[in-house]
C-alpha atoms as a PDB file:
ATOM      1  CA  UNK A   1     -56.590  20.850   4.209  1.00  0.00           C
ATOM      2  CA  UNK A   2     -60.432  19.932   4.591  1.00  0.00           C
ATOM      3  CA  UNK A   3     -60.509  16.610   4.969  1.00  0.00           C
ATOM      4  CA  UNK A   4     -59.060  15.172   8.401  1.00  0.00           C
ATOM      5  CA  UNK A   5     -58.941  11.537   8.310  1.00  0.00           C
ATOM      6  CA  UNK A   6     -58.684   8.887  10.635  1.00  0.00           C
ATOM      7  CA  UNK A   7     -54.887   9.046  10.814  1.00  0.00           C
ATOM      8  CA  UNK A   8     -54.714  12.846  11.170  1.00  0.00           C
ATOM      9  CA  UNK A   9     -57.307  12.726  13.730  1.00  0.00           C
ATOM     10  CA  UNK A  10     -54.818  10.172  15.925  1.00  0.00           C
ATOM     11  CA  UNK A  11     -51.715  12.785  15.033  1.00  0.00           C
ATOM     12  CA  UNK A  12     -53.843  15.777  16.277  1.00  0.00           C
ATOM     13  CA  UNK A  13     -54.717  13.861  19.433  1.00  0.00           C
ATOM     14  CA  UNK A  14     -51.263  12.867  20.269  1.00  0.00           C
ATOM     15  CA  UNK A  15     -49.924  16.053  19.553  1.00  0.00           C
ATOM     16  CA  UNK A  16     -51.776  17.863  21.788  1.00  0.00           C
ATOM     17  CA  UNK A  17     -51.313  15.288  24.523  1.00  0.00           C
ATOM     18  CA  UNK A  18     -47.236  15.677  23.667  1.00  0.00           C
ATOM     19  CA  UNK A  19     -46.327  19.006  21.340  1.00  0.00           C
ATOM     20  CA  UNK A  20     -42.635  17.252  22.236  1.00  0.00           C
ATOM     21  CA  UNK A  21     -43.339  14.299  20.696  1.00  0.00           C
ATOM     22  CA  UNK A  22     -40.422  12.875  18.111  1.00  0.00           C
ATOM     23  CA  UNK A  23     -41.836  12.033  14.788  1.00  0.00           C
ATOM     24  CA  UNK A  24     -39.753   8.833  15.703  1.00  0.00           C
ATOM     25  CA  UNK A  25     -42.120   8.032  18.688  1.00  0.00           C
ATOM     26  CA  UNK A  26     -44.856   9.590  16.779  1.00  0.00           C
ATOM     27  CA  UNK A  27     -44.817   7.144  13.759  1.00  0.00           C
ATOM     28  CA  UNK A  28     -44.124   4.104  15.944  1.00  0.00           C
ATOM     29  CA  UNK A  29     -47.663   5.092  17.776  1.00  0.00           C
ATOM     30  CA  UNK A  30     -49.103   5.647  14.659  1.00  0.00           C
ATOM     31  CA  UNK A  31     -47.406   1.855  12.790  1.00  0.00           C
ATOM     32  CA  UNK A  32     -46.462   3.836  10.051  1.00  0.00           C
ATOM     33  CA  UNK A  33     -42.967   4.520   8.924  1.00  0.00           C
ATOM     34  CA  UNK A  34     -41.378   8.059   9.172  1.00  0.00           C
ATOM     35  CA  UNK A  35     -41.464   9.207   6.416  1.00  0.00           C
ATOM     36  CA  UNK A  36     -45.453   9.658   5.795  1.00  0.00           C
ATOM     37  CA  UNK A  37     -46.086  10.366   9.212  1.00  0.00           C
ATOM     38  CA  UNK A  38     -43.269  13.749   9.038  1.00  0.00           C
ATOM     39  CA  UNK A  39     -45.033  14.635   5.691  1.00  0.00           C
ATOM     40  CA  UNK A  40     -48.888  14.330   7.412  1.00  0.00           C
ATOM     41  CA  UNK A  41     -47.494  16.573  10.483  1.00  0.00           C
ATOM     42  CA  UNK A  42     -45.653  18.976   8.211  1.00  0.00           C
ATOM     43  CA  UNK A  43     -49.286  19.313   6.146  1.00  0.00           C
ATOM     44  CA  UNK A  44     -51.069  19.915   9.109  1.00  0.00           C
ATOM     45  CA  UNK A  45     -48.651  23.101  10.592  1.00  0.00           C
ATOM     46  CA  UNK A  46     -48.577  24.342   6.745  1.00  0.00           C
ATOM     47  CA  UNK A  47     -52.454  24.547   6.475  1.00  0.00           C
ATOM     48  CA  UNK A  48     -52.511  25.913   9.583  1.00  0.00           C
ATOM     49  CA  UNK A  49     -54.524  23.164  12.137  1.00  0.00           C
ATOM     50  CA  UNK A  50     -51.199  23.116  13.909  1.00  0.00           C
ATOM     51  CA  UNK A  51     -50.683  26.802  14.682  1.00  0.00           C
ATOM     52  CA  UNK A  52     -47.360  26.352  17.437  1.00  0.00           C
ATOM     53  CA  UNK A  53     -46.310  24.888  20.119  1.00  0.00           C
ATOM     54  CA  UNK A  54     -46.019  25.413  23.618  1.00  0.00           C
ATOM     55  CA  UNK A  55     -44.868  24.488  27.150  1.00  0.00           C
ATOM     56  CA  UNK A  56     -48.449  24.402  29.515  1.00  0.00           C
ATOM     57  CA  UNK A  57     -47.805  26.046  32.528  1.00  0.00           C
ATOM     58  CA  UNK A  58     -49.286  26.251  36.243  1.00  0.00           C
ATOM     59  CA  UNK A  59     -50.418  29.584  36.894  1.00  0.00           C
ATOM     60  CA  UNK A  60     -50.174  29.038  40.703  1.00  0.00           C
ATOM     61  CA  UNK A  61     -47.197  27.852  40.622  1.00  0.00           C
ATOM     62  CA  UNK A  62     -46.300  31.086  38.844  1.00  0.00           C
ATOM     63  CA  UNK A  63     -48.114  32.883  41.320  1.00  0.00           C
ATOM     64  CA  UNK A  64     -50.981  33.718  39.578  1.00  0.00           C
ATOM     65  CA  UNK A  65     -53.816  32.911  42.372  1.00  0.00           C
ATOM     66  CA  UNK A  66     -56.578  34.884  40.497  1.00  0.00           C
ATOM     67  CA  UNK A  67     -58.805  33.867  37.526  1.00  0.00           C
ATOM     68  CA  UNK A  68     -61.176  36.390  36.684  1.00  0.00           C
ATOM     69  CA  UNK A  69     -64.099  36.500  34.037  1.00  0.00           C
ATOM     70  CA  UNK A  70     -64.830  39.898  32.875  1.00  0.00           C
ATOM     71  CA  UNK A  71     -67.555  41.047  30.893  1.00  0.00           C
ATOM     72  CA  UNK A  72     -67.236  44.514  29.395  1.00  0.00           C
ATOM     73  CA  UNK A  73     -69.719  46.966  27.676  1.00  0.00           C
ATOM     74  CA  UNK A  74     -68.356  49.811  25.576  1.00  0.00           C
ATOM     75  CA  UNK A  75     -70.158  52.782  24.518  1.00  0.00           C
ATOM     76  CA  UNK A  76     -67.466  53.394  21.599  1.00  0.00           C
ATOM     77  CA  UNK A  77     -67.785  51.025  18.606  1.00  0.00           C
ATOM     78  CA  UNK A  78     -66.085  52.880  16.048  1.00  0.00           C
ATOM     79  CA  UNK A  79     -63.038  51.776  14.194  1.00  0.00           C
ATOM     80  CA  UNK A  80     -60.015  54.058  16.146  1.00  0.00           C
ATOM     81  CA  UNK A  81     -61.645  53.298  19.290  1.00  0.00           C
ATOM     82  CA  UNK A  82     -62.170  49.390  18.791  1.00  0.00           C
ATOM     83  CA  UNK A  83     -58.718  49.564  16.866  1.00  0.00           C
ATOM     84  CA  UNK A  84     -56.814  51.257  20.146  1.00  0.00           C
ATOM     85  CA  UNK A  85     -59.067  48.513  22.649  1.00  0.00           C
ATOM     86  CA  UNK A  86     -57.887  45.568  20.432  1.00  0.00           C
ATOM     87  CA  UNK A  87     -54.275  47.198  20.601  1.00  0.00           C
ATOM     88  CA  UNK A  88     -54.457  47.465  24.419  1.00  0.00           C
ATOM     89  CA  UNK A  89     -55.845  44.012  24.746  1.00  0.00           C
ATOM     90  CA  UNK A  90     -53.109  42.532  22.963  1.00  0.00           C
ATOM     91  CA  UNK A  91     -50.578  43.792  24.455  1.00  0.00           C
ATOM     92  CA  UNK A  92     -51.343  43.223  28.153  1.00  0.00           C
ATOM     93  CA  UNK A  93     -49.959  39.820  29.475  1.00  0.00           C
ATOM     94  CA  UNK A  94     -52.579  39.508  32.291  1.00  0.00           C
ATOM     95  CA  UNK A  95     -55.458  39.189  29.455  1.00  0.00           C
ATOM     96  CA  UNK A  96     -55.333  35.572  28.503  1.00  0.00           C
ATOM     97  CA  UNK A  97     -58.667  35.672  26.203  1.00  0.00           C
ATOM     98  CA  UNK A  98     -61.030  37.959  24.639  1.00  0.00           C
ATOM     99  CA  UNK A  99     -63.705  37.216  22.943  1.00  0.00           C
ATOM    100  CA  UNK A 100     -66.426  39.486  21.336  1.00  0.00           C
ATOM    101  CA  UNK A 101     -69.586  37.925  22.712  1.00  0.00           C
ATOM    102  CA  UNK A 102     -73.667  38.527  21.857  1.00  0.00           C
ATOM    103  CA  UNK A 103     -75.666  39.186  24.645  1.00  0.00           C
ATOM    104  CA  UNK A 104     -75.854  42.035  27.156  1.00  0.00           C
ATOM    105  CA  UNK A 105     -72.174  42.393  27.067  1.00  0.00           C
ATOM    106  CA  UNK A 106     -69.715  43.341  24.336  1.00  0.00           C
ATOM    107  CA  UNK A 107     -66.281  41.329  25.682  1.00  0.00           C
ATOM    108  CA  UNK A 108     -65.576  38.570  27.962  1.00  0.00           C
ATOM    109  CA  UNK A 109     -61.786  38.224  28.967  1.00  0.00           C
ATOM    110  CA  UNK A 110     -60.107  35.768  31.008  1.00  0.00           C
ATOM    111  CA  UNK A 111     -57.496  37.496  33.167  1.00  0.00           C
ATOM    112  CA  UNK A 112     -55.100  36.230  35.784  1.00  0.00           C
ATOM    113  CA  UNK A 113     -53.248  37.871  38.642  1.00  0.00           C
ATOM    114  CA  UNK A 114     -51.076  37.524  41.824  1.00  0.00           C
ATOM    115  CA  UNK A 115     -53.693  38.157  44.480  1.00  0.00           C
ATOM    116  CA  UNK A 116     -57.065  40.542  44.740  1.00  0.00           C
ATOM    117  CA  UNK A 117     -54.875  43.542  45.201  1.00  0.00           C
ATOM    118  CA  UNK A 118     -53.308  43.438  41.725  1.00  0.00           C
ATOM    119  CA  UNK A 119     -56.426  42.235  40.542  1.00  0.00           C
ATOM    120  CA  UNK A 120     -57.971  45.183  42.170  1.00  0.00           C
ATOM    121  CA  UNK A 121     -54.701  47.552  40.840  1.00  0.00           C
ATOM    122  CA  UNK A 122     -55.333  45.919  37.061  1.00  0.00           C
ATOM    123  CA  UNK A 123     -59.085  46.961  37.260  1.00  0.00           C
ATOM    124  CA  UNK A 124     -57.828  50.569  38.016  1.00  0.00           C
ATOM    125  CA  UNK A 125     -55.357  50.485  35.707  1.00  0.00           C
ATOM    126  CA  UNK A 126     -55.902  48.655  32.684  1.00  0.00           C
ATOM    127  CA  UNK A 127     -59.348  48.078  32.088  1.00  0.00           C
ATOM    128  CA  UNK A 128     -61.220  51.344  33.220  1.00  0.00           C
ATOM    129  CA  UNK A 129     -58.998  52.707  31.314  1.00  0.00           C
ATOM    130  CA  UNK A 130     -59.844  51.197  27.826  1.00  0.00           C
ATOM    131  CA  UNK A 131     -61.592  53.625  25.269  1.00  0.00           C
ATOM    132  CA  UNK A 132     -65.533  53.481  25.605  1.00  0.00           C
ATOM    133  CA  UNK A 133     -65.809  51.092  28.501  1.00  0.00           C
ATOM    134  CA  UNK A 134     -69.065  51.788  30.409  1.00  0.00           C
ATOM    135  CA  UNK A 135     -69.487  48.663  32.647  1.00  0.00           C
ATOM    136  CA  UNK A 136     -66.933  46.100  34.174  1.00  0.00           C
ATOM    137  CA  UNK A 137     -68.155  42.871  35.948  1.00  0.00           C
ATOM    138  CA  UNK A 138     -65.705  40.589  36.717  1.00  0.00           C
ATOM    139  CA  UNK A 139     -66.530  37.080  38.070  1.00  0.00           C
ATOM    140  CA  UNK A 140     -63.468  35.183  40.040  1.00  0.00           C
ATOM    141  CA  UNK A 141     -63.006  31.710  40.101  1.00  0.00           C
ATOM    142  CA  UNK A 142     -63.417  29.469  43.362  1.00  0.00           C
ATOM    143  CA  UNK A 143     -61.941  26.599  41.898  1.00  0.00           C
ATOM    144  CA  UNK A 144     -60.567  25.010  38.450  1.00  0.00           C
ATOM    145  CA  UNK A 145     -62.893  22.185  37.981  1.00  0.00           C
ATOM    146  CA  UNK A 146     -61.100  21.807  34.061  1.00  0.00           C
ATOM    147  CA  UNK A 147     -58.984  23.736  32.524  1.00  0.00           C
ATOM    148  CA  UNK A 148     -57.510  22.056  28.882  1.00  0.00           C
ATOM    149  CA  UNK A 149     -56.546  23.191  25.611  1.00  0.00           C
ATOM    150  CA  UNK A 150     -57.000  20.118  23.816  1.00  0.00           C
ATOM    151  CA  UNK A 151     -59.679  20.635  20.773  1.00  0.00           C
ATOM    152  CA  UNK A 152     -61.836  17.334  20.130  1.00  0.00           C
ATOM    153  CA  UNK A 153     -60.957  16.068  16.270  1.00  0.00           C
ATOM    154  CA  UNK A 154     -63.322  14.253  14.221  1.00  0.00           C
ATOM    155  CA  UNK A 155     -62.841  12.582  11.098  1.00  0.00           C
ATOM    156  CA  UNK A 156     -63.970  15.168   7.969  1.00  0.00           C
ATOM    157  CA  UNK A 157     -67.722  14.075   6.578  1.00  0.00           C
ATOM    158  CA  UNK A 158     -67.345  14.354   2.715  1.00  0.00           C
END
């Protein structure tokens, strides 16, 4: 699905301001009956601008005081090593992003833990320990100015 018009765009918003919406409460927002309203929302998770849903949670709350941004350089860009770092990555909860950047770094991840000790034990642990890293720099976050999820939707230009 290309072409996002005006009435997807107001689904998309909604639905990322309520993933629990009903389709009940959905279509009443939108003044359109059921019916074409379940059928929009059941286009947009089949052609994949919906990918899931899920509960936001507080990582403090959690206890997850620590927000790090680490940029990584690797020495090692062949496929079994970049295969076994995207493997790694994957798999460890504490990663919450990675992104292969341009620049003077290879990989910025966003990573989260208890307190500067596990950060600290993490470091140690997980990421000098990932096939052909050379340098680690991690900056922490002071304070969460925004933190959101929510994409901004446009109507499609034909």
């Amino acid at each position: 699905m290309s072409d996002i018009d005006a009435i997807n765009v107001q689904i998309l918003e909604l639905m990322q301001g309520d993933g629990r919406m009903t389709n009940t409460r959905l279509a009443e927002h939108l003044n359109m009956s059921e019916t074409p309203c379940w059928r929009r929302l059941k286009k947009l998770e089949e052609t994949g601008i919906i990918e899931g849903y899920q509960a936001n949670l507080n990582r403090r709350k959690l206890g997850l005081g620590v927000m790090a941004f680490v940029q990584l350089s690797c020495s090692e860009h062949d496929q079994a090593a970049t295969a076994e770092f995207q493997r790694i990555i994957e798999v460890t909860p504490n990663i919450l992003a990675c992104h292969n950047t341009t620049g003077e770094d290879d990989f910025l991840l966003i990573v989260v833990a208890r307190d500067l000790d596990d950060y600290s034990a993490f470091v140690d642990n997980t990421l000098r320990r990932l096939p052909g890293v050379t340098s680690i720099r991690s900056n922490l976050s002071l304070k969460e100015m925004k933190a959101s999820s929510k994409l901004p939707v446009r109507v499609s230009k034909r």
